[in-house]
C-alpha atoms as a PDB file:
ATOM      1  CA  UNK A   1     -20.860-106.386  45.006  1.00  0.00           C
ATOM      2  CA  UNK A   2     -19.324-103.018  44.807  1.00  0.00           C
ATOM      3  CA  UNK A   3     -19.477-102.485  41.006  1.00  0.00           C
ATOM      4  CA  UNK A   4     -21.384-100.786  37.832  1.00  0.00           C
ATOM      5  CA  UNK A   5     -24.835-102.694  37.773  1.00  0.00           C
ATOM      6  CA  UNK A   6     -25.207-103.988  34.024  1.00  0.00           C
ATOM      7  CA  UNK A   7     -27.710-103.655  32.346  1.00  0.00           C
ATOM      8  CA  UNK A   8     -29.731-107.111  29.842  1.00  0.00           C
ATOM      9  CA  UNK A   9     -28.797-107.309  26.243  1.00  0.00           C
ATOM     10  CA  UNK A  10     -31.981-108.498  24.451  1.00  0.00           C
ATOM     11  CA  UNK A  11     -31.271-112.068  22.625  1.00  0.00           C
ATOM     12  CA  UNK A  12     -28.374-112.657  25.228  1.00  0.00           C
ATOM     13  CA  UNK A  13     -28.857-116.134  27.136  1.00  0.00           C
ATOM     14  CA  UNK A  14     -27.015-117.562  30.323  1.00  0.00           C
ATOM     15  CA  UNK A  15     -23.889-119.581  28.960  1.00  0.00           C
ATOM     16  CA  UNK A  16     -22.192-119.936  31.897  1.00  0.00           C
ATOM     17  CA  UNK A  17     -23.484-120.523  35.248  1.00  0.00           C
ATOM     18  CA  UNK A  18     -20.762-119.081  37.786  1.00  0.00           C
ATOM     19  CA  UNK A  19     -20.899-121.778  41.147  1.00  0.00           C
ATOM     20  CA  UNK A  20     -18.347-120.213  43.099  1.00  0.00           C
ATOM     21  CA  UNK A  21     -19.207-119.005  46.412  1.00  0.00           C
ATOM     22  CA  UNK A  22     -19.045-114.998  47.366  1.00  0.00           C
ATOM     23  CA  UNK A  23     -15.656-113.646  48.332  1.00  0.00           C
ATOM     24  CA  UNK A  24     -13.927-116.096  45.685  1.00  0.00           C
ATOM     25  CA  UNK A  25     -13.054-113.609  42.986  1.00  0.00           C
ATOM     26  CA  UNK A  26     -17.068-112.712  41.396  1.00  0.00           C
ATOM     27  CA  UNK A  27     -16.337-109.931  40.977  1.00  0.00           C
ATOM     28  CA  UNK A  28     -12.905-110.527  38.795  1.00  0.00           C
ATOM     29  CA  UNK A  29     -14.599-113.636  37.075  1.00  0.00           C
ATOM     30  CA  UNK A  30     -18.173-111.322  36.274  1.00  0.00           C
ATOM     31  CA  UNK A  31     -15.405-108.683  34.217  1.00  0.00           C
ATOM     32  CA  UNK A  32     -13.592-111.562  32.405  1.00  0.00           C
ATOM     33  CA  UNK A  33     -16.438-113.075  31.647  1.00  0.00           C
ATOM     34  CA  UNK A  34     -18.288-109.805  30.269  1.00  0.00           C
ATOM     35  CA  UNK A  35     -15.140-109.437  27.845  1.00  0.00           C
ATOM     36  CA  UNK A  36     -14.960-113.263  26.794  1.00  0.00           C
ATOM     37  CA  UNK A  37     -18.558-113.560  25.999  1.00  0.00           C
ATOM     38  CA  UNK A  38     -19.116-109.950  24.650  1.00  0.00           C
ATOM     39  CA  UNK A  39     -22.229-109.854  27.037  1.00  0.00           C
ATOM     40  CA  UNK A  40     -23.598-108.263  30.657  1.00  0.00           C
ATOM     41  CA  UNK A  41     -23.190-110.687  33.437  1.00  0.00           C
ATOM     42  CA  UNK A  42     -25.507-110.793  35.865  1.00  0.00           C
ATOM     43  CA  UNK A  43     -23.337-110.556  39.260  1.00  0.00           C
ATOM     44  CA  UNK A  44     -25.933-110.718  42.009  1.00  0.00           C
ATOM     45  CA  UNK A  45     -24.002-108.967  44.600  1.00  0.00           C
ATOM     46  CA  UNK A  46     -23.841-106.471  42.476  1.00  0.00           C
ATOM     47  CA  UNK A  47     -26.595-106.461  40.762  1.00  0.00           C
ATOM     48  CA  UNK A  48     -28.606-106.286  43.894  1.00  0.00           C
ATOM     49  CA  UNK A  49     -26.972-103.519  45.792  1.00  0.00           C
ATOM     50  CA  UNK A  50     -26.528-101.439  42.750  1.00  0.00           C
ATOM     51  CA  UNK A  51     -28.997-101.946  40.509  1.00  0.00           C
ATOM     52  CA  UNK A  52     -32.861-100.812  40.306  1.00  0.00           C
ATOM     53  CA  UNK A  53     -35.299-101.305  43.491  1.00  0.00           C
ATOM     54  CA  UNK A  54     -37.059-103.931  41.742  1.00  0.00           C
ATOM     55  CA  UNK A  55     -33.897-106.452  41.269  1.00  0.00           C
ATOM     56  CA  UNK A  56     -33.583-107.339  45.317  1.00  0.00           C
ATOM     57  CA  UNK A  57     -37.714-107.498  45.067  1.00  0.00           C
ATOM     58  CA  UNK A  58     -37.256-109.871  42.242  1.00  0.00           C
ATOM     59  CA  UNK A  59     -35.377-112.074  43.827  1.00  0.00           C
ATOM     60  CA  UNK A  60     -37.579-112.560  47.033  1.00  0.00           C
ATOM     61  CA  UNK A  61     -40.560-114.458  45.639  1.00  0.00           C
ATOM     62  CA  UNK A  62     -37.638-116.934  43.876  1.00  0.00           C
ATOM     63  CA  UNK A  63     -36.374-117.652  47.085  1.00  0.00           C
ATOM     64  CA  UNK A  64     -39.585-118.326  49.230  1.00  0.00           C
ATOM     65  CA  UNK A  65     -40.639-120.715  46.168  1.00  0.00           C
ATOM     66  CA  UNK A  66     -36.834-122.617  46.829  1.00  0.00           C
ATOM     67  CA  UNK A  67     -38.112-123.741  50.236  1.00  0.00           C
ATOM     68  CA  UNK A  68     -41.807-124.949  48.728  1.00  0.00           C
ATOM     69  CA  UNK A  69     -40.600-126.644  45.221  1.00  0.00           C
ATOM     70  CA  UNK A  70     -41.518-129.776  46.359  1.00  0.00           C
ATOM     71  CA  UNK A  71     -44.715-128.791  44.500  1.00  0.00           C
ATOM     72  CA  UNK A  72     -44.616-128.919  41.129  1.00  0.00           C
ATOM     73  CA  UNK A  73     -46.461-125.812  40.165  1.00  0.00           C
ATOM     74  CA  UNK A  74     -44.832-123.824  42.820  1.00  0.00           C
ATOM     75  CA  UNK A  75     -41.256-125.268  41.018  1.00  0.00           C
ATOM     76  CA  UNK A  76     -42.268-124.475  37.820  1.00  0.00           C
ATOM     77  CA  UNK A  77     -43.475-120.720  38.843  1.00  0.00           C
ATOM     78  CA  UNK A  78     -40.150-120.305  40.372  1.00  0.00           C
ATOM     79  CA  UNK A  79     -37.899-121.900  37.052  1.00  0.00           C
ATOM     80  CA  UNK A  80     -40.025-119.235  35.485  1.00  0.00           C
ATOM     81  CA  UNK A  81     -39.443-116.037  37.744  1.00  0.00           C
ATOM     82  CA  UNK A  82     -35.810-117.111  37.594  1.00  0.00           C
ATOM     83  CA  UNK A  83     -35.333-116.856  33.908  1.00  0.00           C
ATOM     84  CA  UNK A  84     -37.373-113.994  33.502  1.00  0.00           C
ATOM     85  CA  UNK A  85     -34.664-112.839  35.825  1.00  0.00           C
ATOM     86  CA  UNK A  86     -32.119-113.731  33.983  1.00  0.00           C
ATOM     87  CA  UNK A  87     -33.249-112.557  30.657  1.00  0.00           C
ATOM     88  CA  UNK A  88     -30.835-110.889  28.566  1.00  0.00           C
ATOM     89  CA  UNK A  89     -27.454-111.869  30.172  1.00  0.00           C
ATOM     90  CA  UNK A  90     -24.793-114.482  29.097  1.00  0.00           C
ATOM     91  CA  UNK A  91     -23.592-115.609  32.861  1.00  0.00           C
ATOM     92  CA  UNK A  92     -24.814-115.359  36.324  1.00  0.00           C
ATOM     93  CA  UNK A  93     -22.405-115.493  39.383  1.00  0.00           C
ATOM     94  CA  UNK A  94     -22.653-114.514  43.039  1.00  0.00           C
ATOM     95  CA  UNK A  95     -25.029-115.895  45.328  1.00  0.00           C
ATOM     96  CA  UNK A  96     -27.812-116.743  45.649  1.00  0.00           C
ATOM     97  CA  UNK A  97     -27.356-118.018  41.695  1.00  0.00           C
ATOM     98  CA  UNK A  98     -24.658-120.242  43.229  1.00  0.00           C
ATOM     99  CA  UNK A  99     -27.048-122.087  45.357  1.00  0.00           C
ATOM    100  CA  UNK A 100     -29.742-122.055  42.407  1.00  0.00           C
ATOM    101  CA  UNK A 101     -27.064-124.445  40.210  1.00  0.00           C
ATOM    102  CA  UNK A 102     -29.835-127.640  39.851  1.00  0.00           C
ATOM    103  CA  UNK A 103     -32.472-125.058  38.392  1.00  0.00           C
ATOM    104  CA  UNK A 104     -29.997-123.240  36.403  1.00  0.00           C
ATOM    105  CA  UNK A 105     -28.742-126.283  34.743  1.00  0.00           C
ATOM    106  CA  UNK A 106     -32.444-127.509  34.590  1.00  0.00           C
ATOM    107  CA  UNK A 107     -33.191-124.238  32.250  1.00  0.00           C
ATOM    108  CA  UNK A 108     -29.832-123.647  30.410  1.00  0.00           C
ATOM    109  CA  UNK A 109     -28.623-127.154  29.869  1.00  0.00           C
ATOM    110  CA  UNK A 110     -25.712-126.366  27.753  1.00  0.00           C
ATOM    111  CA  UNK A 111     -24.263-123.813  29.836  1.00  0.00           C
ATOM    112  CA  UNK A 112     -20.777-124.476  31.457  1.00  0.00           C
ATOM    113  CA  UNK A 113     -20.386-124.901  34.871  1.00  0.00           C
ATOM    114  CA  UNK A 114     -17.544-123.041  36.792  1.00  0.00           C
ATOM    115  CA  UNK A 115     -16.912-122.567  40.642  1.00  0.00           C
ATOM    116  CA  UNK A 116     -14.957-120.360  41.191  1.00  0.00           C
ATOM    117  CA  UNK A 117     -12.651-121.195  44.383  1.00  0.00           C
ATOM    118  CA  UNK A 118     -10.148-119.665  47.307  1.00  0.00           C
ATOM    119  CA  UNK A 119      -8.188-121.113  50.114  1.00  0.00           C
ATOM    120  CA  UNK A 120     -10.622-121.879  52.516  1.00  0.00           C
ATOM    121  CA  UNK A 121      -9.360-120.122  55.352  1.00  0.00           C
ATOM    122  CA  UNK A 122      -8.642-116.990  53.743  1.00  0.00           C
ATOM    123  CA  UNK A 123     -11.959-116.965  52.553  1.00  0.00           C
ATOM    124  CA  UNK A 124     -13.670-117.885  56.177  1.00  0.00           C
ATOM    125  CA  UNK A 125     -11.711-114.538  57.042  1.00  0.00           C
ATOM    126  CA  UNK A 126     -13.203-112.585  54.060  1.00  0.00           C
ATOM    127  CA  UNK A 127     -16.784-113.635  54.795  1.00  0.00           C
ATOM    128  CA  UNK A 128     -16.542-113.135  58.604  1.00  0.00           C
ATOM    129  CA  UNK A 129     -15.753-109.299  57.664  1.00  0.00           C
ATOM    130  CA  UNK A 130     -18.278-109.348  55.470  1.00  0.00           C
ATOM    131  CA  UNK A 131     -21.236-110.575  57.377  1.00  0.00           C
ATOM    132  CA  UNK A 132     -19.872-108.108  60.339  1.00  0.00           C
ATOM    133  CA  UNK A 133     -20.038-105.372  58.224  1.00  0.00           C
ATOM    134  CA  UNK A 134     -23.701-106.375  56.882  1.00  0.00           C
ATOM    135  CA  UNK A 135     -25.539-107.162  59.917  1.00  0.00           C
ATOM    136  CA  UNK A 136     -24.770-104.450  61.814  1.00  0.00           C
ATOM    137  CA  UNK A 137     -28.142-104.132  64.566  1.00  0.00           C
ATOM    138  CA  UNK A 138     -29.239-100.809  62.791  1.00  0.00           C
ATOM    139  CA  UNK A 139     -29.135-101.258  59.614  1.00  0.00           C
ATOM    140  CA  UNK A 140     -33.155-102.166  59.297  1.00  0.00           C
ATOM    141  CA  UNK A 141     -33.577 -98.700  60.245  1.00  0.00           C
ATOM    142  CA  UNK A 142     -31.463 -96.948  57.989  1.00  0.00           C
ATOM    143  CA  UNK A 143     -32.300 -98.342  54.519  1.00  0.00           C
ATOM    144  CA  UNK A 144     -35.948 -98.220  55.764  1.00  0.00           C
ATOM    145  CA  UNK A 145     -36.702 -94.722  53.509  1.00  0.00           C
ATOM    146  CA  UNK A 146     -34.646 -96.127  50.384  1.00  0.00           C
ATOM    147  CA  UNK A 147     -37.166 -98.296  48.277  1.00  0.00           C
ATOM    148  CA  UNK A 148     -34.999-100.984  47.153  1.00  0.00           C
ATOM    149  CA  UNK A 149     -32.890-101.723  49.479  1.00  0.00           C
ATOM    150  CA  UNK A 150     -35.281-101.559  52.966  1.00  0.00           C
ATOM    151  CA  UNK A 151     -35.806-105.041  51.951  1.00  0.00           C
ATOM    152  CA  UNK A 152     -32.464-106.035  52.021  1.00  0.00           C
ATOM    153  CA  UNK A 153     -32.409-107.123  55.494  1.00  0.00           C
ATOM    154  CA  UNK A 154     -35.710-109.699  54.872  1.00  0.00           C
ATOM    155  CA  UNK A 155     -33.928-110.535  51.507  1.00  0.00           C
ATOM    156  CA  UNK A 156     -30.542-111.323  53.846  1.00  0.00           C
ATOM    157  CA  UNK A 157     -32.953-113.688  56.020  1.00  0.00           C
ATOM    158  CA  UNK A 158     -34.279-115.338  52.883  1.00  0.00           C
ATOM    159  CA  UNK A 159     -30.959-116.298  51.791  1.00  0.00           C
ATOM    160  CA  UNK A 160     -29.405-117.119  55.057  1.00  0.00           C
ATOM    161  CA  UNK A 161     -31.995-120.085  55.138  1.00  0.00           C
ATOM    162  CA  UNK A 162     -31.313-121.310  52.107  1.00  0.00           C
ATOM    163  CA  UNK A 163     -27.211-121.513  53.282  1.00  0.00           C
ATOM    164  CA  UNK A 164     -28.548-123.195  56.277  1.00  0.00           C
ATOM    165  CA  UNK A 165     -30.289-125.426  54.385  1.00  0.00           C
ATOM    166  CA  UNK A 166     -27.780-126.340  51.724  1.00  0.00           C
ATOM    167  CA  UNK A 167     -24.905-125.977  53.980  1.00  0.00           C
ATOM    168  CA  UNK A 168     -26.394-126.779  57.336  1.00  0.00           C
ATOM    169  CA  UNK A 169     -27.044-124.332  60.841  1.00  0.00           C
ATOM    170  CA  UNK A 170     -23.828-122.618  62.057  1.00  0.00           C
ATOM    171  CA  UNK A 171     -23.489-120.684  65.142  1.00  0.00           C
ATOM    172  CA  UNK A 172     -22.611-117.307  64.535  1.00  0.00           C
ATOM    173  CA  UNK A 173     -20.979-117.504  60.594  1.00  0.00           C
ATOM    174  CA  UNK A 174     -20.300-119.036  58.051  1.00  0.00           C
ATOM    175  CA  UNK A 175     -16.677-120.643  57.654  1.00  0.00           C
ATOM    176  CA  UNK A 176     -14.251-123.057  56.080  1.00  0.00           C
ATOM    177  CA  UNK A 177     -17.236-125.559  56.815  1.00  0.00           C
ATOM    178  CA  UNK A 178     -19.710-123.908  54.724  1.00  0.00           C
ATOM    179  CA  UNK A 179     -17.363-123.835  52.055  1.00  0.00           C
ATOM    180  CA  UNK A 180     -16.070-127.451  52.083  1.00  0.00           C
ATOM    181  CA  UNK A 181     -19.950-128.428  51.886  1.00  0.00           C
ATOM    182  CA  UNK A 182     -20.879-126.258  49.224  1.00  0.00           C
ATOM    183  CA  UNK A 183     -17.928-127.922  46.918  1.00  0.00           C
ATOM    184  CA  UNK A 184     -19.069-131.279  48.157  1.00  0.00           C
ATOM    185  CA  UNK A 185     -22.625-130.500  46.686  1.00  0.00           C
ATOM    186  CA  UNK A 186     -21.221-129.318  43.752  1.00  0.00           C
ATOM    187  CA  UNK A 187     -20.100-132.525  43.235  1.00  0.00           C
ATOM    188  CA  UNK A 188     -22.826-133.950  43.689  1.00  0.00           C
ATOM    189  CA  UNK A 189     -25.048-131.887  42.122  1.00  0.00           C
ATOM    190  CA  UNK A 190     -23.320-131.324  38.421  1.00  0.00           C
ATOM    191  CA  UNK A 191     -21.977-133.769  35.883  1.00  0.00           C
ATOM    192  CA  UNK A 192     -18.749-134.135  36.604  1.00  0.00           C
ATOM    193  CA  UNK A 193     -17.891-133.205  32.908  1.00  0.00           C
ATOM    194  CA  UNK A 194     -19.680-130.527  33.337  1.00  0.00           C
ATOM    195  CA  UNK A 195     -17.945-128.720  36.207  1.00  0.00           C
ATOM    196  CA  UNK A 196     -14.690-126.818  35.802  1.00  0.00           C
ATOM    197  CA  UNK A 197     -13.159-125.113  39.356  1.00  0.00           C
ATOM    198  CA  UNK A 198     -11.227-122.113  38.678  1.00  0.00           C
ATOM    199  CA  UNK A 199      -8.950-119.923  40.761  1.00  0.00           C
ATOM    200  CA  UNK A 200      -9.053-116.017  39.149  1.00  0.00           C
ATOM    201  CA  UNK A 201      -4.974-115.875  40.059  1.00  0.00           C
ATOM    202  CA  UNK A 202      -4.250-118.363  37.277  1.00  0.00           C
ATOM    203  CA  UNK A 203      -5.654-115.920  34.876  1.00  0.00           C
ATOM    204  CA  UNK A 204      -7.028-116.282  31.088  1.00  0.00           C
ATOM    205  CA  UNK A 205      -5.641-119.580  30.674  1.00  0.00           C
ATOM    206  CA  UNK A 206      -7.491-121.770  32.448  1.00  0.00           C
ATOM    207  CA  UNK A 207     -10.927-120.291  32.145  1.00  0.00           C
ATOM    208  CA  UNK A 208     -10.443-119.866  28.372  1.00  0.00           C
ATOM    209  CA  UNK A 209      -9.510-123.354  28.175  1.00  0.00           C
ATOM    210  CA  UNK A 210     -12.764-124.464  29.608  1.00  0.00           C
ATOM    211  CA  UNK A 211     -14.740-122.089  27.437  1.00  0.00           C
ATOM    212  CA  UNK A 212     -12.923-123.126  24.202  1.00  0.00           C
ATOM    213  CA  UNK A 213     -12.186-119.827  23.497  1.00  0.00           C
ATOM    214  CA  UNK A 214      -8.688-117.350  23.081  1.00  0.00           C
ATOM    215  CA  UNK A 215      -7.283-115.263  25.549  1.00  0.00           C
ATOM    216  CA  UNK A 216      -7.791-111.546  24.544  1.00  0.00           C
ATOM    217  CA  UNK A 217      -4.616-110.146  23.091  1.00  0.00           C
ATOM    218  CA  UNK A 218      -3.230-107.238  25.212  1.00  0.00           C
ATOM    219  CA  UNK A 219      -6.327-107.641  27.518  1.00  0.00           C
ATOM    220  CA  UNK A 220      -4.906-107.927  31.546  1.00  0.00           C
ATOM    221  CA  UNK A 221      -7.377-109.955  33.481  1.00  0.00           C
ATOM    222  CA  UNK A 222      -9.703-108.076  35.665  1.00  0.00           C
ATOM    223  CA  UNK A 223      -8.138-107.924  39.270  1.00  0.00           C
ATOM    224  CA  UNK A 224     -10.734-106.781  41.458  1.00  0.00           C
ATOM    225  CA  UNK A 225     -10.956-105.974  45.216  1.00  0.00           C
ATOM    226  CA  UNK A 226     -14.016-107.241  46.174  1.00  0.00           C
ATOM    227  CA  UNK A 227     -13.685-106.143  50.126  1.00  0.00           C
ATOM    228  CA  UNK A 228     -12.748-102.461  48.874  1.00  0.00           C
ATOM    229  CA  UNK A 229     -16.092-102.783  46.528  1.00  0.00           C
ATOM    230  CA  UNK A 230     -18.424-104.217  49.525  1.00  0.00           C
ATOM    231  CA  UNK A 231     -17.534-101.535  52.153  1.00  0.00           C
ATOM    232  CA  UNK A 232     -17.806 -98.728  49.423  1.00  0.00           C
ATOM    233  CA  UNK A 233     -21.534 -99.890  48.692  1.00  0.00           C
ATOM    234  CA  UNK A 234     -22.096-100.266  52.294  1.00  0.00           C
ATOM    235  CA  UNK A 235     -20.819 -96.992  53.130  1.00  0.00           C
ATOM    236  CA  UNK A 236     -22.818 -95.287  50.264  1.00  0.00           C
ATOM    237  CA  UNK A 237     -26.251 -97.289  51.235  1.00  0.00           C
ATOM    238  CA  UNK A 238     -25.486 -96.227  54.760  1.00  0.00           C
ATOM    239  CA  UNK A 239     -25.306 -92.625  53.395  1.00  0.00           C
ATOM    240  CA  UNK A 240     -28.280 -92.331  51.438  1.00  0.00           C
ATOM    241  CA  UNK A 241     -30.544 -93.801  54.156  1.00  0.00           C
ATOM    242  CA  UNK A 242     -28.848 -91.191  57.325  1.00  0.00           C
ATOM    243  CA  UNK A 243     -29.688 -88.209  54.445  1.00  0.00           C
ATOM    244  CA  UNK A 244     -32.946 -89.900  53.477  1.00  0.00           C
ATOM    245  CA  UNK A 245     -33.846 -89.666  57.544  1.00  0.00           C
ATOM    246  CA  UNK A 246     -32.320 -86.081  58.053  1.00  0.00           C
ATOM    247  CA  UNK A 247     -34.449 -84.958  55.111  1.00  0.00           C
ATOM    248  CA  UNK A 248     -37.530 -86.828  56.929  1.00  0.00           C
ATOM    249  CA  UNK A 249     -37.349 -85.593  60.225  1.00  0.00           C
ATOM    250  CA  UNK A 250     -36.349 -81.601  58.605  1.00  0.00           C
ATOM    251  CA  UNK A 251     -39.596 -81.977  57.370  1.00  0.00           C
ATOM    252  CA  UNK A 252     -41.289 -82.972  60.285  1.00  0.00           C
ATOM    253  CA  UNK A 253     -39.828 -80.439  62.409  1.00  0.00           C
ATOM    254  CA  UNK A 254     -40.819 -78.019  59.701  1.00  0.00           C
ATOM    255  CA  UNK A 255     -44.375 -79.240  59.087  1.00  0.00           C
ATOM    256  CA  UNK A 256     -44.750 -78.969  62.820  1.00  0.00           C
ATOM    257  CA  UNK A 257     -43.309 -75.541  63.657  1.00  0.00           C
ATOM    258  CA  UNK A 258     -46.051 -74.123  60.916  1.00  0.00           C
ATOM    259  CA  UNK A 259     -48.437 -75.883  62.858  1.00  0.00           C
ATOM    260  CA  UNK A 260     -47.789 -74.106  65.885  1.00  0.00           C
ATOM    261  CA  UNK A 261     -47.362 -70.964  63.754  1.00  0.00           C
ATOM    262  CA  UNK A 262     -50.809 -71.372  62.393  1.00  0.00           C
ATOM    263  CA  UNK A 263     -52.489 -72.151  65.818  1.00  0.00           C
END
């Protein structure tokens, strides 16, 4: 989250399916991949808090069909939403598409697999910051006049059932448990020849190795600071909506004091 939103590529399909949970490098793994595939990536931090109103919409009715997919026209309406969603980009990463792994193996069944991973306890730190910085008590208020993201606090409720449900209830945050049960699903979940894990410190090697392609010549890989990028998009949200409001109430005030005028 932080970055450029891209943009779909028409005839591009998902080839890789990033598993890895926020906070584990997306951000640095979304670049690399963009350069080794010659494609956009669809990074749904990103993607969400930088990109058009109607992405964070988008990905609402996907989620509330998760929870009912027992159904088999309610599954098949969501497999559908999902790759309409996808159209036009050659990976996904970031949640929620690493919770949607099953479905996006179910509709790109030769894309590669790869979780991207982090010492747990490092990354228990990372997301604690995170979810402090996100769910501050007023923050319903001010994205309420922006159009996209006023829904990003039902959107954050959407996907914080789905953690409990993959991951199971937590009091207060997610931790080094959460993370230990979303590589045990994983597991679980994907072929094991299918699967690669992947730190972003070891660089092009790895990851090109599981892709079967060459590391760019000359090319550093992407090093990205993800925590930087979150509070800058935070910050800037934050912004909009307190000079979205002042603009509101200035014409309130305004609209009233010709009333008076006028009297």
């Amino acid at each position: 989250m932080g970055q450029t939103a891209s943009k779909p590529q028409p005839g591009a399909s998902i080839a890789v399916i990033g598993a890895g949970l926020p906070r584990t490098g997306t951000s640095s793994f979304s670049q690399a991949l963009e350069i080794l595939l010659n494609g956009p990536v669809y990074h749904c931090g990103t993607q969400i808090s930088r990109g058009p109103p109607n992405e964070i919409k988008s990905w609402m009715p996907i989620l509330q069909k998760w929870f009912k997919q027992d159904d088999a026209e309610t599954r098949s309406s969501m497999l559908s939403l999902l790759r309409a969603r996808l159209a036009g980009y050659v990976a996904i990463t970031d949640s929620p598409g690493c919770e949607f792994v099953p479905e996006l193996m179910e509709l790109y069944p030769d894309a590669k697999v790869i979780c991207t991973t982090r010492d747990p306890v490092s990354w228990e730190t990372s997301m604690y910051h995170v979810q402090t910085l996100t769910g501050v008590w007023f923050a319903r208020a001010v994205l309420l006049p922006l159009e996209g993201m006023r829904h990003f606090i039902p959107y954050g409720y959407l996907l914080a059932a789905q953690w409990e449900k993959l991951y199971g209830r937590v009091m207060g945050m997610h931790g080094r448990e959460s993370y230990a049960k979303h590589i045990e699903w994983l597991k679980e979940v994907v072929p094991e020849d299918r699967l690669v894990f992947f730190d972003v410190k070891d660089g092009w090697g790895p990851l090109c190795e599981a892709l079967g392609l060459e590391a760019p010549v000359d090319v550093p890989f992407p090093r990205i600071n993800d925590s930087d990028a979150i509070e800058c998009t935070i910050q800037h949200h934050f912004r909009r909506g307190l000079t979205r409001w002042a603009f509101i109430f200035a014409a309130v005030g305004a609209g009233i004091a010709a009333f008076r005028m006028w009297r």
